[in-house]
N, C-alpha and C. Protein backbone atom coordinates (compact mmCIF):
# COMPACT_ATOMS: atom_id res chain seq x y z
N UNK A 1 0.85 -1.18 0.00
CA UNK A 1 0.00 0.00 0.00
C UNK A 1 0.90 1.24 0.00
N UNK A 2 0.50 2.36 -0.64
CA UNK A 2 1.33 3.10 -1.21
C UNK A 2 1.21 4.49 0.32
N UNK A 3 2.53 4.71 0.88
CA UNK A 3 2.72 5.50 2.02
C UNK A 3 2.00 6.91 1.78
N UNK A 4 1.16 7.46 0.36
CA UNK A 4 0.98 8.54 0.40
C UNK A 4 -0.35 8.19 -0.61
N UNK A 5 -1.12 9.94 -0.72
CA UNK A 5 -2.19 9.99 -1.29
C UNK A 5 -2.40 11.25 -2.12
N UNK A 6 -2.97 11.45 -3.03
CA UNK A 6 -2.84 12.52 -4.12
C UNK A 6 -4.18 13.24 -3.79
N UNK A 7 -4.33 14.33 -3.73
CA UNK A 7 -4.96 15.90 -3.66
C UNK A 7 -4.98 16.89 -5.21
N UNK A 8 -6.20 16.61 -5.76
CA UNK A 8 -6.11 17.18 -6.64
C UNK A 8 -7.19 18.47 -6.42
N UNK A 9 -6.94 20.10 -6.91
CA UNK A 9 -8.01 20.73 -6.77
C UNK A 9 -9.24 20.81 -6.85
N UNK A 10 -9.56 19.93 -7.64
CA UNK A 10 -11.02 19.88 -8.34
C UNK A 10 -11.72 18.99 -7.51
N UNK A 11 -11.29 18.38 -6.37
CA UNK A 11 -11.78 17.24 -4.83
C UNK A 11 -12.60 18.65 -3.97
N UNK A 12 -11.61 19.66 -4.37
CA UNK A 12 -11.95 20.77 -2.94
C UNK A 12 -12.85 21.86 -3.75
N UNK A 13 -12.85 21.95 -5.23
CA UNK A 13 -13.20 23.39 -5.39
C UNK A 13 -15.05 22.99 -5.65
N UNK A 14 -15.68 24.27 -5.38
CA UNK A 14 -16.91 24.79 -5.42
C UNK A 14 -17.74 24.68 -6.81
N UNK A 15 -16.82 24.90 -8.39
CA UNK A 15 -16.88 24.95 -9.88
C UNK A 15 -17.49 23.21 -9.99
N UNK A 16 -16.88 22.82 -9.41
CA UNK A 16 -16.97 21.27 -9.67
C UNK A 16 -18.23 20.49 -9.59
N UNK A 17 -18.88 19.57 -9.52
CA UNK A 17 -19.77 18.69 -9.17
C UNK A 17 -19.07 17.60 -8.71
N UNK A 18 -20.13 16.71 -8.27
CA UNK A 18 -19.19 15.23 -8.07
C UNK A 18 -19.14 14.39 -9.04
N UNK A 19 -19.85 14.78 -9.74
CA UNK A 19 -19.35 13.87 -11.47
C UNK A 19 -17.95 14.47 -11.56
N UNK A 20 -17.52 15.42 -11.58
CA UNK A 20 -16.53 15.98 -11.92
C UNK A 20 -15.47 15.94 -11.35
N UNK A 21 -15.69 15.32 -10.04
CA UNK A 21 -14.24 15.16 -8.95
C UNK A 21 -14.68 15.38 -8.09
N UNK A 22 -15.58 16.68 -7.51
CA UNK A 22 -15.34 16.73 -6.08
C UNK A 22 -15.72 15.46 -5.55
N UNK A 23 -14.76 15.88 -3.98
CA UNK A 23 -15.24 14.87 -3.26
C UNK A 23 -15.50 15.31 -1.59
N UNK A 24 -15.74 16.87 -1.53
CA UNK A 24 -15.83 16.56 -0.58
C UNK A 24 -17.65 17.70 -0.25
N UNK A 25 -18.49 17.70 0.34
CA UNK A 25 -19.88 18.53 0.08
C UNK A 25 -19.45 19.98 -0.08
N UNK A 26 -21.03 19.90 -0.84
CA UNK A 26 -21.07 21.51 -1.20
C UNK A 26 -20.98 22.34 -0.55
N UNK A 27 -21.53 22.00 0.90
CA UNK A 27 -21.22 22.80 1.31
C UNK A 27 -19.53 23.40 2.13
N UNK A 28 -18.52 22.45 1.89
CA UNK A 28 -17.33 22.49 2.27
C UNK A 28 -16.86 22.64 1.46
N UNK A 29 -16.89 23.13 0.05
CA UNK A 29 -15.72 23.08 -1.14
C UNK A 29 -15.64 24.77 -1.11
N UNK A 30 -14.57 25.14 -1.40
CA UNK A 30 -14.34 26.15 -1.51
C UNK A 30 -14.37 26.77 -2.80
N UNK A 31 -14.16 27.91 -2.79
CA UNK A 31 -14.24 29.04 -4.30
C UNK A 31 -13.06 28.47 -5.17
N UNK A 32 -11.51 28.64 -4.73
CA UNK A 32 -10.70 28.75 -5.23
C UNK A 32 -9.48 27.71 -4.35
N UNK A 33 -9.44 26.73 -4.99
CA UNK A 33 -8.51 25.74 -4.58
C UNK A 33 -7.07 25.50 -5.50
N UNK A 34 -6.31 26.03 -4.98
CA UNK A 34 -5.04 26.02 -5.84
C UNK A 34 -4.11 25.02 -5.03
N UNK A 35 -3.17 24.30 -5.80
CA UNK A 35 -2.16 23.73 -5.56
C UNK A 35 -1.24 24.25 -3.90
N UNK A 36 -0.92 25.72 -4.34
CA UNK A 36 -0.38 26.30 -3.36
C UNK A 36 -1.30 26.38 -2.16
N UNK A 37 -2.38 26.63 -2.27
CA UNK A 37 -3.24 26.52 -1.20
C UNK A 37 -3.47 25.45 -0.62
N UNK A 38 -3.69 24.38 -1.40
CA UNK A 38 -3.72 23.12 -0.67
C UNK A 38 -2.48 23.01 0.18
N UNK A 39 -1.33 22.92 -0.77
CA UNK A 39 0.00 22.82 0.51
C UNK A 39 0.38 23.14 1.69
N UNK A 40 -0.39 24.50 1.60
CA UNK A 40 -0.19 25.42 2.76
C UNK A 40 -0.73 25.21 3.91
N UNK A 41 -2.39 24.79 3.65
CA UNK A 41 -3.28 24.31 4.42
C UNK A 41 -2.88 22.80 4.60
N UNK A 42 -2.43 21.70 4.30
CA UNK A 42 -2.05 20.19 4.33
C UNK A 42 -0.84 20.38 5.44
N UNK A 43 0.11 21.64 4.90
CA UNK A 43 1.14 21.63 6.22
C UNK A 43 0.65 22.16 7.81
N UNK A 44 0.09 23.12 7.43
CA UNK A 44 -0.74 23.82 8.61
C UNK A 44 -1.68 22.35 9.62
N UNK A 45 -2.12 21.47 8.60
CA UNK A 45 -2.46 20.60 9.53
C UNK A 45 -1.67 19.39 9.92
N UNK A 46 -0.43 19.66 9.80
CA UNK A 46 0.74 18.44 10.20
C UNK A 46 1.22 17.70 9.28
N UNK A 47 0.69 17.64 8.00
CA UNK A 47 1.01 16.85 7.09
C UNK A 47 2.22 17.40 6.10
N UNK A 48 3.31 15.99 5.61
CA UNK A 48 3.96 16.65 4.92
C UNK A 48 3.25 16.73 3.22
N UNK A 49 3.08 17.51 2.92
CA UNK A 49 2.87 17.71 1.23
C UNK A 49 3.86 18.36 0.48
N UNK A 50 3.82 17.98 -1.03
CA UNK A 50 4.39 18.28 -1.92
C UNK A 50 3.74 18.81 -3.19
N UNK A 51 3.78 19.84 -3.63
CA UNK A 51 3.13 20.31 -4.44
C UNK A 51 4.15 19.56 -5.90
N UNK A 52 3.46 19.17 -7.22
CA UNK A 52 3.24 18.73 -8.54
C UNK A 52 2.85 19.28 -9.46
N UNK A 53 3.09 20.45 -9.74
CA UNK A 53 2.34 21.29 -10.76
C UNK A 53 2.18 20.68 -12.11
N UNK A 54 3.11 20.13 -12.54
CA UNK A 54 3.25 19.46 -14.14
C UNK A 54 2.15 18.19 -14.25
N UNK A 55 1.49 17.85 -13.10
CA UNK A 55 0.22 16.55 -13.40
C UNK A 55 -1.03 17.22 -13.06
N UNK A 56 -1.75 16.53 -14.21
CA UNK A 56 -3.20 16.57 -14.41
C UNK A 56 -4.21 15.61 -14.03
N UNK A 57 -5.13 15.95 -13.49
CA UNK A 57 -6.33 15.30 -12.85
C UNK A 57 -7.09 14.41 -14.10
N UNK A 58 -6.71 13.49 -14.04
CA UNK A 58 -7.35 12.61 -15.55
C UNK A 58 -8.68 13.01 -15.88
N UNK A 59 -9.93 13.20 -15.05
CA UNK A 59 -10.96 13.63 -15.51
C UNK A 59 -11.40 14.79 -16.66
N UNK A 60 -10.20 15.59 -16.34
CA UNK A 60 -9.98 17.34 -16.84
C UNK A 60 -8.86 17.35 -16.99
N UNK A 61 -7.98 16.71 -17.87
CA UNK A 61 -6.52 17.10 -18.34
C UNK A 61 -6.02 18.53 -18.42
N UNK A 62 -7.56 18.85 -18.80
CA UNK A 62 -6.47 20.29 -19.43
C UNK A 62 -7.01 21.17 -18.46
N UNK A 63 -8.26 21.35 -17.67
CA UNK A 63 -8.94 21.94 -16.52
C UNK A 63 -8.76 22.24 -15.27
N UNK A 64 -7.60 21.26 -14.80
CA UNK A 64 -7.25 21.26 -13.42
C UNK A 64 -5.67 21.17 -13.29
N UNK A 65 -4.87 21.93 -13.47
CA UNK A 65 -3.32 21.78 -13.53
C UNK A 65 -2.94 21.46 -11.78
N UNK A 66 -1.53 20.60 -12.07
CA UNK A 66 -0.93 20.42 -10.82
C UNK A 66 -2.08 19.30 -9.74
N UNK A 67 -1.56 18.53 -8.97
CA UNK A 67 -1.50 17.91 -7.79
C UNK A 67 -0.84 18.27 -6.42
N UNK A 68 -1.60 17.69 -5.31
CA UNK A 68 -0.44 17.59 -4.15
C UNK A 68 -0.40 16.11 -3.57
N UNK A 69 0.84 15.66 -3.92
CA UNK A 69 1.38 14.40 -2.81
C UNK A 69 1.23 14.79 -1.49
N UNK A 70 0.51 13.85 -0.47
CA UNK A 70 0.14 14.08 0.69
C UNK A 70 1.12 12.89 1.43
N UNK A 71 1.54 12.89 2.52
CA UNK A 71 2.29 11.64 3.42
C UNK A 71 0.81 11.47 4.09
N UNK A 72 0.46 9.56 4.12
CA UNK A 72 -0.54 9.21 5.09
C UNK A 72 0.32 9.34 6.44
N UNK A 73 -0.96 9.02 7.40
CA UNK A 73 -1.20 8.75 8.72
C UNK A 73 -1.85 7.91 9.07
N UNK A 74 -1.27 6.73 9.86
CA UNK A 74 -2.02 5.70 10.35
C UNK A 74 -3.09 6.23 10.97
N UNK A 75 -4.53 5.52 10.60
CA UNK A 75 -5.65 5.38 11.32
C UNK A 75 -6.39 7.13 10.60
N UNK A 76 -6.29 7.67 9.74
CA UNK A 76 -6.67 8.72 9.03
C UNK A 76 -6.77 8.29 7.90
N UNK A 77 -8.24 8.24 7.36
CA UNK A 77 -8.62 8.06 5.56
C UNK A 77 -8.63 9.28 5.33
N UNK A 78 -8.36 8.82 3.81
CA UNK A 78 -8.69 10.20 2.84
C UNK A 78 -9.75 11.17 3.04
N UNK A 79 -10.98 10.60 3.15
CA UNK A 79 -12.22 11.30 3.24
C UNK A 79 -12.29 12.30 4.60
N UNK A 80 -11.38 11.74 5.38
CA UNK A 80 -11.76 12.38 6.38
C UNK A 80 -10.57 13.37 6.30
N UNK A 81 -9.46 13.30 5.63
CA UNK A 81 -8.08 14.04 5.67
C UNK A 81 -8.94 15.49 4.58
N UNK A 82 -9.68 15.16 3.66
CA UNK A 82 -10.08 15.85 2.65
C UNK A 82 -11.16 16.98 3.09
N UNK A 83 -11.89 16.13 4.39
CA UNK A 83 -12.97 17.24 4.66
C UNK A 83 -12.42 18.24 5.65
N UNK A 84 -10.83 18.27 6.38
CA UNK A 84 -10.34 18.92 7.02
C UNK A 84 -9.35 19.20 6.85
N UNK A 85 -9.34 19.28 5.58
CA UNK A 85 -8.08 19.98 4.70
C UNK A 85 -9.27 21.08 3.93
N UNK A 86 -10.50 20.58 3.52
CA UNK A 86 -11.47 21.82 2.79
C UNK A 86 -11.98 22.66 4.14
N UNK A 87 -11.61 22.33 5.58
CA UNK A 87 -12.12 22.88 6.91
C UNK A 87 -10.98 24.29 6.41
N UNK A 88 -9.95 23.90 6.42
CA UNK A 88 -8.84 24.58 6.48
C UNK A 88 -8.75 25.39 5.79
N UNK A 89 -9.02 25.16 4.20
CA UNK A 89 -8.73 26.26 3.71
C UNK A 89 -10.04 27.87 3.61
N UNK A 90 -10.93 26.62 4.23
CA UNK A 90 -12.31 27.69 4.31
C UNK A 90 -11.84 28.57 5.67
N UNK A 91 -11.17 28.43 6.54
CA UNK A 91 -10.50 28.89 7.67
C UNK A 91 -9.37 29.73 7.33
N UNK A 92 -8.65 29.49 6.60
CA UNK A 92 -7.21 30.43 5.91
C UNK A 92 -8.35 31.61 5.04
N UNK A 93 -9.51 32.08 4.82
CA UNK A 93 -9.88 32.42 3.95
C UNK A 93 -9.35 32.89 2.59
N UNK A 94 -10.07 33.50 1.70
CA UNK A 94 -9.54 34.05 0.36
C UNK A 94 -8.10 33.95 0.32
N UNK A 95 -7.85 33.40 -1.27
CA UNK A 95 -6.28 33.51 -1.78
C UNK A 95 -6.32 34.76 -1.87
N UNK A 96 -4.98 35.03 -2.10
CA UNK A 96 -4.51 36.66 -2.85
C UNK A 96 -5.42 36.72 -4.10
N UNK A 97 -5.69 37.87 -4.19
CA UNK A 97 -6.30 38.52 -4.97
C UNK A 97 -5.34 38.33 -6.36
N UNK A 98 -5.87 38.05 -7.51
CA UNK A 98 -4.63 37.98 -8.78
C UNK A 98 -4.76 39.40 -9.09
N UNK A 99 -3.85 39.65 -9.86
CA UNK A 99 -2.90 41.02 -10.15
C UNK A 99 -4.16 41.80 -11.13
């Protein structure tokens, strides 16, 4: 079993449906889920992550750029790592504003 788990934006963002990836409720997905954001928020909650910018979310190749490699934790599933990693970033509020 593989020591880690992949975080792609389109799990956390709001644009999405669950046909489409999300995975975690509507009412927990956020506006704007970026790579960097995920990282930030994944470290903030103890975890080591690695951001992947060059891979694509197979559903949306061309729609969702970048991944984050996550390190598991014994006795923590995904689902539950995912709905408090989307806790988090709804808690960090708004990214920077783009230019």
């Amino acid at each position: 079993m593989p020591d880690h788990f992949f975080v792609y934006p389109s799990y956390l963002g709001r644009k999405g449906t669950r046909a489409l990836g999300r995975r975690v409720p509507a009412a927990l997905a956020v506006p704007e889920a970026t790579v960097e954001r995920i990282v930030e928020a994944a470290q903030k909650l103890g975890f080591k992550a690695v951001a992947e910018p060059t891979k694509a979310y197979p559903r949306t190749p061309l729609g969702s750029p970048g991944r984050v490699r996550v390190t598991k934790r014994p006795g923590i599933p995904k689902t539950a790592f995912l709905r408090s990693l989307a806790e988090q970033l709804r808690a960090m509020g708004p990214g920077p504003s783009p230019p």
